[in-house]
N, C-alpha and C. Protein backbone atom coordinates (compact mmCIF):
# COMPACT_ATOMS: atom_id res chain seq x y z
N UNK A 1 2.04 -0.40 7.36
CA UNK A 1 1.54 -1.75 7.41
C UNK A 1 1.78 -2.27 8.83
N UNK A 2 1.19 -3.34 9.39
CA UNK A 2 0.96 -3.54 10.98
C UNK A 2 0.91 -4.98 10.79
N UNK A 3 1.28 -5.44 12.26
CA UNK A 3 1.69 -7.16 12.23
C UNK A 3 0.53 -7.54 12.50
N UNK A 4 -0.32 -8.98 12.33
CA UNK A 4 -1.88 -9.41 12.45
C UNK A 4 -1.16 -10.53 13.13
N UNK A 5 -1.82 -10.84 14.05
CA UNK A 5 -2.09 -12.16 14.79
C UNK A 5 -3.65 -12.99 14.52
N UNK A 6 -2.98 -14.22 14.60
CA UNK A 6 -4.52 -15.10 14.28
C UNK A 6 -4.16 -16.55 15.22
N UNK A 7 -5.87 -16.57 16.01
CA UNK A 7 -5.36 -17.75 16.73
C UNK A 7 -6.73 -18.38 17.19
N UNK A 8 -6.89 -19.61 17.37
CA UNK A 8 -7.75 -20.20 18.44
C UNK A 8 -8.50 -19.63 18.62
N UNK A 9 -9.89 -19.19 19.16
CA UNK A 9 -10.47 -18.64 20.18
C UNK A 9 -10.49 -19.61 21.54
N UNK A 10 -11.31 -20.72 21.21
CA UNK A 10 -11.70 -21.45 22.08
C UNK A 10 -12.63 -22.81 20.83
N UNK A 11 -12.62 -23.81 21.43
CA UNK A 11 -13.68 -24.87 21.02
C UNK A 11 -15.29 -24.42 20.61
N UNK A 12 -15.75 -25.09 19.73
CA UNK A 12 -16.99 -24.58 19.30
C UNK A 12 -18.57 -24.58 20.70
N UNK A 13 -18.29 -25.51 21.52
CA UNK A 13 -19.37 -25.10 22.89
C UNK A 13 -18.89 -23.33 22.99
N UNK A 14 -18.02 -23.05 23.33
CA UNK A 14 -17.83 -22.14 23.68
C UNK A 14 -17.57 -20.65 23.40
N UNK A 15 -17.13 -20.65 21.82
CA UNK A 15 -17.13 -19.60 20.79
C UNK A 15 -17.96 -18.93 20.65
N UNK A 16 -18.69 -17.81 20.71
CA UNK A 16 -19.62 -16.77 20.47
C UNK A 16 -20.07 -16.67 19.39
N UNK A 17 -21.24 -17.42 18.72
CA UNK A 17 -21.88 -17.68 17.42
C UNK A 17 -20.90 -18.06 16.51
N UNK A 18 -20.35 -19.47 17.06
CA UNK A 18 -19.31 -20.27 16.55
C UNK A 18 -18.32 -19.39 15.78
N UNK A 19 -17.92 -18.37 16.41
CA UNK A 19 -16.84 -17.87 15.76
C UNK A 19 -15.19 -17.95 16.57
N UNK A 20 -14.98 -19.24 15.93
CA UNK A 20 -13.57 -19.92 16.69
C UNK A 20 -12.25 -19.12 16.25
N UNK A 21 -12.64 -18.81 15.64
CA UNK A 21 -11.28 -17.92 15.19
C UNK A 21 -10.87 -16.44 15.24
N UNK A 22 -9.90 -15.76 15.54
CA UNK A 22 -9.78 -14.12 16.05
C UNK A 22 -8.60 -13.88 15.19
N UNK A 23 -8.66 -12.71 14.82
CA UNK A 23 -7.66 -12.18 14.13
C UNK A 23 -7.65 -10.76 14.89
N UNK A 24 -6.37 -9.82 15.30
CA UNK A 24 -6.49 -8.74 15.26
C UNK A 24 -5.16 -8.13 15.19
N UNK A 25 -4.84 -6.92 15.47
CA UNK A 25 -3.38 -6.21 15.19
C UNK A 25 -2.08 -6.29 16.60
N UNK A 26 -1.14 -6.47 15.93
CA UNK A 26 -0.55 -6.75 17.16
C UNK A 26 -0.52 -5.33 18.23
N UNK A 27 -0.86 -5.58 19.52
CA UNK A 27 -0.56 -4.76 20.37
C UNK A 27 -1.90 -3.77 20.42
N UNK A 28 -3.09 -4.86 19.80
CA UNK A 28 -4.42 -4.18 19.46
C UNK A 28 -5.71 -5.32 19.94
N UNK A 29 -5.33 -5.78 21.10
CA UNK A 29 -6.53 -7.17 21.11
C UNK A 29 -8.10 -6.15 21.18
N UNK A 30 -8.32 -5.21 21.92
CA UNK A 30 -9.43 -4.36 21.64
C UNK A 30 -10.03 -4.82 20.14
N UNK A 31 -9.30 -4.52 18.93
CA UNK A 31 -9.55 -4.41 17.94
C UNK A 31 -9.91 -5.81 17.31
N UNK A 32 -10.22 -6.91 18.02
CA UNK A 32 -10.32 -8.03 17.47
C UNK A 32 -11.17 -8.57 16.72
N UNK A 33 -11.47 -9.41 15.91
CA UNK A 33 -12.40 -9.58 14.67
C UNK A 33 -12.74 -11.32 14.92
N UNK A 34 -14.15 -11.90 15.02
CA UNK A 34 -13.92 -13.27 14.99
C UNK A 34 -14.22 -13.65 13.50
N UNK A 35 -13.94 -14.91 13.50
CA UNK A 35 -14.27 -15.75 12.17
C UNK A 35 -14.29 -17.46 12.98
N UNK A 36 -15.65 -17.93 11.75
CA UNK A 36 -16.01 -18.91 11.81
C UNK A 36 -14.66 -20.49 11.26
N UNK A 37 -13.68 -19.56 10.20
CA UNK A 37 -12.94 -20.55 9.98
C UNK A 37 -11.67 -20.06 9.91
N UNK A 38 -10.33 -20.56 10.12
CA UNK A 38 -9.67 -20.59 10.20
C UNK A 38 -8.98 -19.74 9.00
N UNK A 39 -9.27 -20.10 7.47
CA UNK A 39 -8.96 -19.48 6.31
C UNK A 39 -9.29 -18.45 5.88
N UNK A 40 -10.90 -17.97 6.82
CA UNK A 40 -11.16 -16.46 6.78
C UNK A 40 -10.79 -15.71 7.58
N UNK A 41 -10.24 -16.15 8.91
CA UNK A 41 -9.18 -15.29 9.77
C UNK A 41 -8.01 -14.82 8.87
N UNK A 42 -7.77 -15.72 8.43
CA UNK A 42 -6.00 -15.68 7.57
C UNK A 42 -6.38 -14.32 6.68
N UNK A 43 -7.10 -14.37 5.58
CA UNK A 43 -7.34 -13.72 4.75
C UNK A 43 -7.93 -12.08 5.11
N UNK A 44 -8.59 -11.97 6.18
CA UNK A 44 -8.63 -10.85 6.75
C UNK A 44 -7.72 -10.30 7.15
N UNK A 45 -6.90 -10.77 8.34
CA UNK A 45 -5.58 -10.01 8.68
C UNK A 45 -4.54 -10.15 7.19
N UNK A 46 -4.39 -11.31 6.54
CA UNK A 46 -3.27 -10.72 5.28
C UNK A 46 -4.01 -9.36 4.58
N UNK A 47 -5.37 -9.23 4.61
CA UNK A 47 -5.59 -8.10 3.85
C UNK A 47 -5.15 -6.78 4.88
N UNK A 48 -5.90 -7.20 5.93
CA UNK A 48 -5.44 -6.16 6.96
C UNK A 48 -3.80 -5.87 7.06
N UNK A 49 -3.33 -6.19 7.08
CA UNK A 49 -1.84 -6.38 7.15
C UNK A 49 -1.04 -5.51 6.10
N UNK A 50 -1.59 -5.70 4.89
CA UNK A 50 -1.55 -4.56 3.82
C UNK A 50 -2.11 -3.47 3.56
N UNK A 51 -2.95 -3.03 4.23
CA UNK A 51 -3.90 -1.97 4.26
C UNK A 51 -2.75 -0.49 5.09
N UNK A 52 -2.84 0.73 4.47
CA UNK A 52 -2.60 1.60 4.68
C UNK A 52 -3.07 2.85 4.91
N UNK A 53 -3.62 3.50 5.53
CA UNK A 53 -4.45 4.83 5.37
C UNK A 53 -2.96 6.08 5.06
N UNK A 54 -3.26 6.56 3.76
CA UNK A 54 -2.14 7.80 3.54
C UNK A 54 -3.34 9.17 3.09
N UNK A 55 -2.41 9.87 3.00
CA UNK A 55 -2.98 11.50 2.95
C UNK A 55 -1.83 11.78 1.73
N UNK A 56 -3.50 11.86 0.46
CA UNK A 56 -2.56 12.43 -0.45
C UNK A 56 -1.97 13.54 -0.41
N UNK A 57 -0.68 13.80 -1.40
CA UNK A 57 -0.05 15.29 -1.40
C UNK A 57 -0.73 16.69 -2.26
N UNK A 58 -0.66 17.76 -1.71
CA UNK A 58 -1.61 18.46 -3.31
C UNK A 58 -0.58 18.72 -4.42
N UNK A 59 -1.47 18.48 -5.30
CA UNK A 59 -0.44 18.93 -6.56
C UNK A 59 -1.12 19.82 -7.67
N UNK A 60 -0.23 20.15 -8.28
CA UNK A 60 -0.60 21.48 -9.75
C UNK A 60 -0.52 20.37 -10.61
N UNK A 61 -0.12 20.96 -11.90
CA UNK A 61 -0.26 20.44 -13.30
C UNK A 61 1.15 20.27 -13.15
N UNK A 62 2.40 20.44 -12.35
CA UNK A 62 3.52 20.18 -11.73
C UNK A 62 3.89 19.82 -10.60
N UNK A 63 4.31 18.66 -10.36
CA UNK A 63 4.92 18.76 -9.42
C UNK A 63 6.68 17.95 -8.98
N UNK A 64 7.26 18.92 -8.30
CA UNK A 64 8.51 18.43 -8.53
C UNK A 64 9.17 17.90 -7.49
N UNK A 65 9.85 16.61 -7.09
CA UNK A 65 10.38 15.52 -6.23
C UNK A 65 12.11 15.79 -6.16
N UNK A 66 11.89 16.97 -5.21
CA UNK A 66 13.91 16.61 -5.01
C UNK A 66 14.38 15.45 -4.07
N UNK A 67 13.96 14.78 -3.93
CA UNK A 67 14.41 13.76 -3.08
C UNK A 67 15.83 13.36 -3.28
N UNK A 68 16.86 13.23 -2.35
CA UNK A 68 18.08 13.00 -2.58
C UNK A 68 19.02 13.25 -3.90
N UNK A 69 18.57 14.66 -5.06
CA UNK A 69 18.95 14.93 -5.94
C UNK A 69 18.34 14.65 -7.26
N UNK A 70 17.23 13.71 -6.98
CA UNK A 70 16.68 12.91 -8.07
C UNK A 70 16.34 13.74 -8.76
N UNK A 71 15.91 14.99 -8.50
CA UNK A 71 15.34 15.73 -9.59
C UNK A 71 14.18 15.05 -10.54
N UNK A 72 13.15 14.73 -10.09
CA UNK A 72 12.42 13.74 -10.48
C UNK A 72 10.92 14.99 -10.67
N UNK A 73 10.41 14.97 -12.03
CA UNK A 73 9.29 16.25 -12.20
C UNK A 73 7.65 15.05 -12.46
N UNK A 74 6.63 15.37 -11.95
CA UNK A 74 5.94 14.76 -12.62
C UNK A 74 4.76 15.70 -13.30
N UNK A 75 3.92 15.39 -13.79
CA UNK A 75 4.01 16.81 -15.11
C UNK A 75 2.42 16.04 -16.03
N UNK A 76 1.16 17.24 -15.92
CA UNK A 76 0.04 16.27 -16.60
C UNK A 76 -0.05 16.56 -17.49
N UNK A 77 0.17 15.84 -18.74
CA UNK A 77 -0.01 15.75 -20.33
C UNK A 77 -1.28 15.57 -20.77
N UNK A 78 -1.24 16.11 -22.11
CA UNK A 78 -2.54 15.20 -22.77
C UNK A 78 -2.99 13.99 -22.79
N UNK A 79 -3.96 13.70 -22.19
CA UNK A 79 -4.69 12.49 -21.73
C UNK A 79 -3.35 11.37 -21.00
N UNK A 80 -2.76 11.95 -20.26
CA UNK A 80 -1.49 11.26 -19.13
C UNK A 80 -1.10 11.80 -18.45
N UNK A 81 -0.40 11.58 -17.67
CA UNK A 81 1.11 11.59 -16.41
C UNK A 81 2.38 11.42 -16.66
N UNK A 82 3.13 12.21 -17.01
CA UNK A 82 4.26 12.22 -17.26
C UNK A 82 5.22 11.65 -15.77
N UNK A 83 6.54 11.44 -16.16
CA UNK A 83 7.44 11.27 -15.02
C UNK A 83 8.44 11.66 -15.58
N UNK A 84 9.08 12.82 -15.38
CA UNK A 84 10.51 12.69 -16.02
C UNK A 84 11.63 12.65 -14.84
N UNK A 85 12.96 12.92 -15.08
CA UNK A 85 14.03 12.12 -14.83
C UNK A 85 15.48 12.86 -15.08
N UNK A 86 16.39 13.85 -15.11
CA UNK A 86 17.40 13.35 -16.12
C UNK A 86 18.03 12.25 -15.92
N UNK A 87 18.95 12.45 -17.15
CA UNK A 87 19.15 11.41 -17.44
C UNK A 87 20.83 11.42 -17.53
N UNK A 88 21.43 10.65 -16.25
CA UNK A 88 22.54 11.14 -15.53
C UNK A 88 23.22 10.67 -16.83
N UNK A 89 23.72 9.61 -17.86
CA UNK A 89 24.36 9.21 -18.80
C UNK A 89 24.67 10.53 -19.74
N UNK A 90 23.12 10.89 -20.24
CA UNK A 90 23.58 12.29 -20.97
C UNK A 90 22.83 13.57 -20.59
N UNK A 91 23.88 14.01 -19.89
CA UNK A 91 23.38 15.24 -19.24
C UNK A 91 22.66 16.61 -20.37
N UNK A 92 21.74 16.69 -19.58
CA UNK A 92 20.53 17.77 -20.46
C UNK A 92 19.99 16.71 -21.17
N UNK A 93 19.40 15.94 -20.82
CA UNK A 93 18.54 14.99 -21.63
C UNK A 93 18.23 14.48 -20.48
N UNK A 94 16.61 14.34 -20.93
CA UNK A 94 15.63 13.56 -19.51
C UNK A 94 14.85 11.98 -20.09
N UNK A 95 14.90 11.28 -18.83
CA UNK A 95 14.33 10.04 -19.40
C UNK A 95 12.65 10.61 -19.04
N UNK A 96 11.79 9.98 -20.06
CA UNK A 96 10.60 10.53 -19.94
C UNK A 96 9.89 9.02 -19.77
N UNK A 97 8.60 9.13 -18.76
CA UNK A 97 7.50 7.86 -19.25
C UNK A 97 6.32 8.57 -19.13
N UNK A 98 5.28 8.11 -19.80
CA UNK A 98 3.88 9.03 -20.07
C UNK A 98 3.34 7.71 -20.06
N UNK A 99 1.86 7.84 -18.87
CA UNK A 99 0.97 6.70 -18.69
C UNK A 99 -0.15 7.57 -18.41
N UNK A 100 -0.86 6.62 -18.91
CA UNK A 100 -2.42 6.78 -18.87
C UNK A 100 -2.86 6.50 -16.97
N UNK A 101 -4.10 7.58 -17.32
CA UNK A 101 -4.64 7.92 -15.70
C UNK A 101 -4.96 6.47 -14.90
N UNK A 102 -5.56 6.01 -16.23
CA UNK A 102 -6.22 4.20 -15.93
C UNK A 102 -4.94 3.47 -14.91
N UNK A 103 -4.20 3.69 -15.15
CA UNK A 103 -3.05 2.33 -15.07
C UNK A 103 -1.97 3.58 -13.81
N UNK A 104 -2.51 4.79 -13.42
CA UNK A 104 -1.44 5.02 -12.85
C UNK A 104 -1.92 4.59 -11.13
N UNK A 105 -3.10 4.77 -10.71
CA UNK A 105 -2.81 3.99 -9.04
C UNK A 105 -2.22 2.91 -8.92
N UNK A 106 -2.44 2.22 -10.01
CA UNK A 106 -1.92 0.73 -10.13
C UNK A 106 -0.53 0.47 -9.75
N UNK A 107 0.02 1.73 -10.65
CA UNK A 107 1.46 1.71 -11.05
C UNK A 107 2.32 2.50 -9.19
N UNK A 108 1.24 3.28 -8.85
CA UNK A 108 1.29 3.86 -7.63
C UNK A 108 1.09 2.81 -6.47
N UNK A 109 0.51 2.40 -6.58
CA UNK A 109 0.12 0.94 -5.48
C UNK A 109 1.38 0.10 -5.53
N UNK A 110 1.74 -0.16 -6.62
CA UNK A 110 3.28 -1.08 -6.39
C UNK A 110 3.91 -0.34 -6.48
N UNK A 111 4.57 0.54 -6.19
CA UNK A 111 5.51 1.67 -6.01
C UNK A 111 5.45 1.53 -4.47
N UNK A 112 4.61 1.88 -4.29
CA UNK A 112 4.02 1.77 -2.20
C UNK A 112 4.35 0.77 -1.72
N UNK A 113 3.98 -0.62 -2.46
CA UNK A 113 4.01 -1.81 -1.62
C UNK A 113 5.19 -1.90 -1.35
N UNK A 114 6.53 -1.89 -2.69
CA UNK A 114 7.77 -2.23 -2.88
C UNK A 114 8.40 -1.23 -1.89
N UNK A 115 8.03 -0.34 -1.58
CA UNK A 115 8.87 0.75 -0.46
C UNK A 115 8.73 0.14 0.50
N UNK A 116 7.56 0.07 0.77
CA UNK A 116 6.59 -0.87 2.31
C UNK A 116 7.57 -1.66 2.58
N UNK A 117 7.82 -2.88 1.76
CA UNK A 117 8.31 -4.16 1.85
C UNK A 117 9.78 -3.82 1.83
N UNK A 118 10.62 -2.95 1.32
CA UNK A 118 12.07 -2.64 1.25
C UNK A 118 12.65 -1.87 2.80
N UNK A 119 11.48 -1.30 3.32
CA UNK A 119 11.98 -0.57 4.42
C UNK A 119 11.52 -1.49 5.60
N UNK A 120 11.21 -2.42 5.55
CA UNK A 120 10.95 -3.65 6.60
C UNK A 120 12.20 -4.11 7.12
C-alpha cells in the first residue's frame, strides 16, 4: 500500500478542463491524476492507497504454511477450503474451518488488509 497526496491544482481560469484537483502517489508526481472536485480526488487516492498488485502462490489440493511453527495446512474439500491448525491445548487434535469458495477472497482480502494495516 503507498501514501496518496491530494491538493489544489490551481484556480478554475487556470486548471486544465477545470480539473482543480490532483491526486497522485507520494514520491510519484509523474503519476498524477486530475479531478474536477475535491471529493473525487479523495476517493481515488483512498482507493488508490489500498490497492495492491500481489502474485499469487501455486498450490495443489495441499498446501502447507510453516510459518513460525504454525503448522498451518490448507487443504480443498468437497465443495470448500479447509484451514487446519493444531490445536496447541490438545495436542494431536487440529482446529479445523471449512468455507465455501464464494466467501473465501473475501475472507482473504481481510486477512491482507489486517496484515497491511498491522505492519504499518
Amino acid at each position: 500500500m503507498s501514501k496518496w497526496k491530494v491538493k489544489k491544482f490551481c484556480d478554475d481560469f487556470f486548471s486544465p478542463g477545470h480539473l482543480e484537483w490532483v491526486a497522485w502517489p507520494k514520491g510519484g508526481w509523474t503519476k498524477c491524476r486530475g479531478f474536477p472536485t475535491h471529493a473525487e480526488a479523495m476517493a481515488y487516492a483512498d482507493k488508490r492507497a489500498r490497492t495492491r498488485e500481489v502474485v499469487l502462490p501455486r498450490v495443489n489440493d495441499t498446501t502447507f504454511i510453516d510459518e513460525n511453527d504454525l503448522d498451518i495446512m490448507v487443504v480443498s474439500v468437497d465443495n470448500g477450503i479447509g484451514i487446519a491448525q493444531p490445536n496447541f491445548d490438545k495436542p494431536g487434535e487440529d482446529e479445523v474451518i471449512i468455507m465455501y469458495p464464494e466467501v473465501a477472497e473475501e475472507v482473504a482480502l481481510a486477512l491482507l488488509a489486517h496484515a497491511e494495516r498491522m505492519g504499518q
